[in-house]
PDB file of N, CA and C in Angstrom:
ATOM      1  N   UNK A   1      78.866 136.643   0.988  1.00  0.00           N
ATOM      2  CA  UNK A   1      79.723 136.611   2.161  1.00  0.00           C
ATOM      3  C   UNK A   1      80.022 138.032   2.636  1.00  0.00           C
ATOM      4  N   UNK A   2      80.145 139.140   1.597  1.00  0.00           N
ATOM      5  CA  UNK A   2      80.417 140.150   1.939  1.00  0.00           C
ATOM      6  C   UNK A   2      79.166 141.060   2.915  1.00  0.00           C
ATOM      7  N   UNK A   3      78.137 140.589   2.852  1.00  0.00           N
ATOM      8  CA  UNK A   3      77.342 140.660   3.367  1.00  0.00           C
ATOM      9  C   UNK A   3      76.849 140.331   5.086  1.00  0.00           C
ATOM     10  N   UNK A   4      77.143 139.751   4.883  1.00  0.00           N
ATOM     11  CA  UNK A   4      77.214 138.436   6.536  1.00  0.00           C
ATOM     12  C   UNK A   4      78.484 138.760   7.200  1.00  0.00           C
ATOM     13  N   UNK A   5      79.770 138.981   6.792  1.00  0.00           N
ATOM     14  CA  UNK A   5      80.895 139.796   7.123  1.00  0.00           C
ATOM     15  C   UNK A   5      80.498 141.484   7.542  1.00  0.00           C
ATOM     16  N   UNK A   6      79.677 142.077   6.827  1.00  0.00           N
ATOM     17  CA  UNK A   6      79.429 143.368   7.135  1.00  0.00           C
ATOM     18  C   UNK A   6      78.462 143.530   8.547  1.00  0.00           C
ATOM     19  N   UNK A   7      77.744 142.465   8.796  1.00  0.00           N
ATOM     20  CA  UNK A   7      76.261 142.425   9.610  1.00  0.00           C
ATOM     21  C   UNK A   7      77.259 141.991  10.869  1.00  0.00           C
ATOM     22  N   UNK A   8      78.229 141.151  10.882  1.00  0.00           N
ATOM     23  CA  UNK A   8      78.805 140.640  11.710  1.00  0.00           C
ATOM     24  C   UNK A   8      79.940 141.382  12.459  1.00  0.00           C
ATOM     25  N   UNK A   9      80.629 142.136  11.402  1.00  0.00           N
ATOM     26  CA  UNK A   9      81.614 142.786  12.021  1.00  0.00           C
ATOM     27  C   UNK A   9      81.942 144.062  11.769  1.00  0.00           C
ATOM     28  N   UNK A  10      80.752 144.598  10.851  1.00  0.00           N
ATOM     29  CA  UNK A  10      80.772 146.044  10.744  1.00  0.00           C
ATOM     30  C   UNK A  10      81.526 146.733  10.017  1.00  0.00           C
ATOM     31  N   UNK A  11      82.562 147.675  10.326  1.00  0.00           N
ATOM     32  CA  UNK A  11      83.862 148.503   9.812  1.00  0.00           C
ATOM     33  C   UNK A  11      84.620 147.657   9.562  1.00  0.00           C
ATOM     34  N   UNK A  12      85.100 146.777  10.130  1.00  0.00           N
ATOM     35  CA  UNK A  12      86.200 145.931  10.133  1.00  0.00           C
ATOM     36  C   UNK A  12      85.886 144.735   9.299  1.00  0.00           C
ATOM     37  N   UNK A  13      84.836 144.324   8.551  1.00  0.00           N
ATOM     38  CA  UNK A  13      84.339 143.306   8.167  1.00  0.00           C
ATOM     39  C   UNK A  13      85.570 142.901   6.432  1.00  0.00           C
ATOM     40  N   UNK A  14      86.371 144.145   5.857  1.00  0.00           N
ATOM     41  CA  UNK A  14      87.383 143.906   5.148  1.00  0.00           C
ATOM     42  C   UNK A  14      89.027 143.483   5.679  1.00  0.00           C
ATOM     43  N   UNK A  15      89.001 144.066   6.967  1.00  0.00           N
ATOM     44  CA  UNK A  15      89.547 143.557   7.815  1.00  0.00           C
ATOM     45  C   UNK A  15      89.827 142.000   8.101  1.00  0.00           C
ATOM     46  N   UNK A  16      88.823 141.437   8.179  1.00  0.00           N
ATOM     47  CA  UNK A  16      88.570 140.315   8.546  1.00  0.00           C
ATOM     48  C   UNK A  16      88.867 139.521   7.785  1.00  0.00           C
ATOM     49  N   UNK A  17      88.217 139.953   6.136  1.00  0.00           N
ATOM     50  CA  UNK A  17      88.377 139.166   4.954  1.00  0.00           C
ATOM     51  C   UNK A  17      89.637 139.292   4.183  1.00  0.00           C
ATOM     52  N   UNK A  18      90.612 139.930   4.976  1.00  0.00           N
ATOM     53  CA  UNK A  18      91.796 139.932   4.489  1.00  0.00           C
ATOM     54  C   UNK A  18      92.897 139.335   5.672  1.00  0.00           C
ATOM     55  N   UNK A  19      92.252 138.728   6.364  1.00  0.00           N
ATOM     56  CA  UNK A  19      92.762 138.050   7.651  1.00  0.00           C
ATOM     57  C   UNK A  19      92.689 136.983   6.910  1.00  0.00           C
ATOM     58  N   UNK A  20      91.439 136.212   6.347  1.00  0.00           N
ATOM     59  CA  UNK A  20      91.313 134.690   5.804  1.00  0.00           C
ATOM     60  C   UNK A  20      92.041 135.121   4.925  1.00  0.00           C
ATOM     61  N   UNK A  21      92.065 135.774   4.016  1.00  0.00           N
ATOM     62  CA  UNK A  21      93.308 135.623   2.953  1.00  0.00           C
ATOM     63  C   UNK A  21      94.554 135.308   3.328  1.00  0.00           C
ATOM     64  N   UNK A  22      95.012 135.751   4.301  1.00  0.00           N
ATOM     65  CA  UNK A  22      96.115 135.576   4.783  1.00  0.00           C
ATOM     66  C   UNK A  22      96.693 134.137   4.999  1.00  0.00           C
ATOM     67  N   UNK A  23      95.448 134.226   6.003  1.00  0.00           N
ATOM     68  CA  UNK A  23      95.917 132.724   6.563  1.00  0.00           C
ATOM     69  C   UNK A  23      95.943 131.513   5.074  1.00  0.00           C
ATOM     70  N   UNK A  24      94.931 131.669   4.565  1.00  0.00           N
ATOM     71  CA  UNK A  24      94.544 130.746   3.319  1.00  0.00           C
ATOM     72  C   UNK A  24      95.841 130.506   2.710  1.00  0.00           C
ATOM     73  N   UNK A  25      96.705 132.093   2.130  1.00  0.00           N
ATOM     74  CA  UNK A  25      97.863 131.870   1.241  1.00  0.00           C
ATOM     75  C   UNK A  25      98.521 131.166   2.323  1.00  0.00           C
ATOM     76  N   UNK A  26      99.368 131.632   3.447  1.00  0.00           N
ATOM     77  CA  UNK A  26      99.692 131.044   4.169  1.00  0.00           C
ATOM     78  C   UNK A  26      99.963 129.620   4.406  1.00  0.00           C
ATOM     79  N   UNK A  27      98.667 128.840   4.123  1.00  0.00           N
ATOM     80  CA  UNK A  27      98.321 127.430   4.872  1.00  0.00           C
ATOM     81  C   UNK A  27      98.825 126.706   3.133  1.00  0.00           C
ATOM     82  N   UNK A  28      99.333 127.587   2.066  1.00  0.00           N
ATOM     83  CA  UNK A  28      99.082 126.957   0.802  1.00  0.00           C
ATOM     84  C   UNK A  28      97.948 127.049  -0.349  1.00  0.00           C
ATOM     85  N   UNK A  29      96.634 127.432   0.348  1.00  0.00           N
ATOM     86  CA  UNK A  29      95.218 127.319  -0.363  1.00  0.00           C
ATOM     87  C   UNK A  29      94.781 128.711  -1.372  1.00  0.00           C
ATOM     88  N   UNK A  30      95.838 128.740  -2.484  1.00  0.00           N
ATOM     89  CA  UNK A  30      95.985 129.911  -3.246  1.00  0.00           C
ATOM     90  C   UNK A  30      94.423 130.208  -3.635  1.00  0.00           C
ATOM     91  N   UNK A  31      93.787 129.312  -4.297  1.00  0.00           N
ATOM     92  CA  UNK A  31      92.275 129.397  -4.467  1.00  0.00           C
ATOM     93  C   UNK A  31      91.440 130.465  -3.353  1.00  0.00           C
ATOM     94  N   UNK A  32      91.161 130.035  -1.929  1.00  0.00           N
ATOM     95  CA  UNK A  32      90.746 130.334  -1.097  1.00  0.00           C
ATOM     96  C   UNK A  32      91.235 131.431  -0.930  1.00  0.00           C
ATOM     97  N   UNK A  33      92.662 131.911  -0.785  1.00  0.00           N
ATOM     98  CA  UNK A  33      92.917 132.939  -0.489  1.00  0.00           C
ATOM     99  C   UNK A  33      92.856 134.204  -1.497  1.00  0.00           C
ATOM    100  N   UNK A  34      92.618 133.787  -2.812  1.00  0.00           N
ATOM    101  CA  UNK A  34      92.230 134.747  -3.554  1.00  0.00           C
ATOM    102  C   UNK A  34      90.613 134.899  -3.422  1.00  0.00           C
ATOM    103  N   UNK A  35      89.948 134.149  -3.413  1.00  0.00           N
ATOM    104  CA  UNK A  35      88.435 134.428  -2.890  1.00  0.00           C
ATOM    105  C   UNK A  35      88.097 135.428  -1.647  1.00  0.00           C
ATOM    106  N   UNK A  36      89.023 134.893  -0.934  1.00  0.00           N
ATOM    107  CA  UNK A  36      88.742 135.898   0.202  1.00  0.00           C
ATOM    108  C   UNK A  36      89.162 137.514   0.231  1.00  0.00           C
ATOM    109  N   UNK A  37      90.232 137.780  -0.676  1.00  0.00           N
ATOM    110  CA  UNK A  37      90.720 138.444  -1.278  1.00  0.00           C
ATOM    111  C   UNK A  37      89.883 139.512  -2.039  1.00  0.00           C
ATOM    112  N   UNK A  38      89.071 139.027  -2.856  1.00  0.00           N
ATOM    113  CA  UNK A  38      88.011 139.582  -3.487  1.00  0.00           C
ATOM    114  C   UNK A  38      86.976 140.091  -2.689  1.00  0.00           C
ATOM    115  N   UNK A  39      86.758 139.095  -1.762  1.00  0.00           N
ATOM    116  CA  UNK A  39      85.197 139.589  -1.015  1.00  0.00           C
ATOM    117  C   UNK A  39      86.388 140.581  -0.074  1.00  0.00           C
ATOM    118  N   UNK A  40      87.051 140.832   0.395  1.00  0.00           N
ATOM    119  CA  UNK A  40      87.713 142.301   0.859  1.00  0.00           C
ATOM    120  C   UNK A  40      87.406 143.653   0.399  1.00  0.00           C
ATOM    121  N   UNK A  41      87.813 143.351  -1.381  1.00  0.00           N
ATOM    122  CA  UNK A  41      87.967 144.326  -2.635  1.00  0.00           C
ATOM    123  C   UNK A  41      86.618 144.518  -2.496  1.00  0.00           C
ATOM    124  N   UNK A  42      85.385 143.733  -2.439  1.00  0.00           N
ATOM    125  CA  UNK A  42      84.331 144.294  -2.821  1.00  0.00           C
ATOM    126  C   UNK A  42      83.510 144.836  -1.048  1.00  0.00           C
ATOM    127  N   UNK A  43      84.226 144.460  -0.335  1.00  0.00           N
ATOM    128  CA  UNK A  43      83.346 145.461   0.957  1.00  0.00           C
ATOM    129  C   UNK A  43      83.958 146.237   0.580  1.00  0.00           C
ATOM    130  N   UNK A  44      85.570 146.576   0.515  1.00  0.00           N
ATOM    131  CA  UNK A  44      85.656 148.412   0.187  1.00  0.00           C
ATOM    132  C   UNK A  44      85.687 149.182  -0.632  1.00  0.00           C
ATOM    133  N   UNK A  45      84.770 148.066  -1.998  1.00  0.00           N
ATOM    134  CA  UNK A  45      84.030 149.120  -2.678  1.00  0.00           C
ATOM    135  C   UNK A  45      82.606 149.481  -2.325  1.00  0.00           C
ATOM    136  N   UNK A  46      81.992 148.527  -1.464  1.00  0.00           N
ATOM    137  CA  UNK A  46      80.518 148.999  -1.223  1.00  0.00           C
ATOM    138  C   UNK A  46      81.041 149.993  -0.075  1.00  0.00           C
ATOM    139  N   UNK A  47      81.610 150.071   0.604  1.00  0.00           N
ATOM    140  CA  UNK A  47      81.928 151.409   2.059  1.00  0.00           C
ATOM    141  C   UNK A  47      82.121 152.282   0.689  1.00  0.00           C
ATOM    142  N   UNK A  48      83.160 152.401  -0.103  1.00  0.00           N
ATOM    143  CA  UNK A  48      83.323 153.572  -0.963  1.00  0.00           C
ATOM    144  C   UNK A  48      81.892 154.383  -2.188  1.00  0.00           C
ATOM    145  N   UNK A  49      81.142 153.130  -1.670  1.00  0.00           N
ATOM    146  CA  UNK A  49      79.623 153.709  -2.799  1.00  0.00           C
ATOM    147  C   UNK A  49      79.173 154.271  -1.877  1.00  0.00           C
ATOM    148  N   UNK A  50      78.908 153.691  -0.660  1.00  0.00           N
ATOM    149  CA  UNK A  50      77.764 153.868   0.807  1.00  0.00           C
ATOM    150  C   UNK A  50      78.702 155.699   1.059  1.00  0.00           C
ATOM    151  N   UNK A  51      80.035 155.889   1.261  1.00  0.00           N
ATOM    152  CA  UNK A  51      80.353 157.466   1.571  1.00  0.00           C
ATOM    153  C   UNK A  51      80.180 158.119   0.493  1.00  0.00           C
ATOM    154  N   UNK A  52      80.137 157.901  -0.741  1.00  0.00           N
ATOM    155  CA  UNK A  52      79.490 158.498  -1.974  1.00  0.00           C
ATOM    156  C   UNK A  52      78.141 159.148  -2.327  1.00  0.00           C
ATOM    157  N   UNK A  53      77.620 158.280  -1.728  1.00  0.00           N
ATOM    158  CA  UNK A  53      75.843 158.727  -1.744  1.00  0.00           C
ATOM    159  C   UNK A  53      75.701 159.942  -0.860  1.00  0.00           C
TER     160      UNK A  53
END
């Protein structure tokens, strides 16, 4: 997902995935919203490898 989030929305693609988290906890759906949660954590660790190189 973190992937298809990046192709789709670029810079902002952790952005985004911390938008569904939101809403997820929000709506109740603790599951979901920790998933989405994660795929956040891991786009801004791949931006933090990608300015590393």
């Amino acid at each position: 997902m973190a992937i298809v989030l990046e192709a789709k929305h670029g810079q902002f693609a952790a952005e985004v995935a911390d938008f569904f988290s939101a809403v997820h906890f929000k709506n109740g759906d603790r599951d979901r919203s920790d998933a989405w949660a994660d795929v956040a954590e891991r786009l801004r660790e791949r931006e933090n490898e990608r300015l590393l190189d």
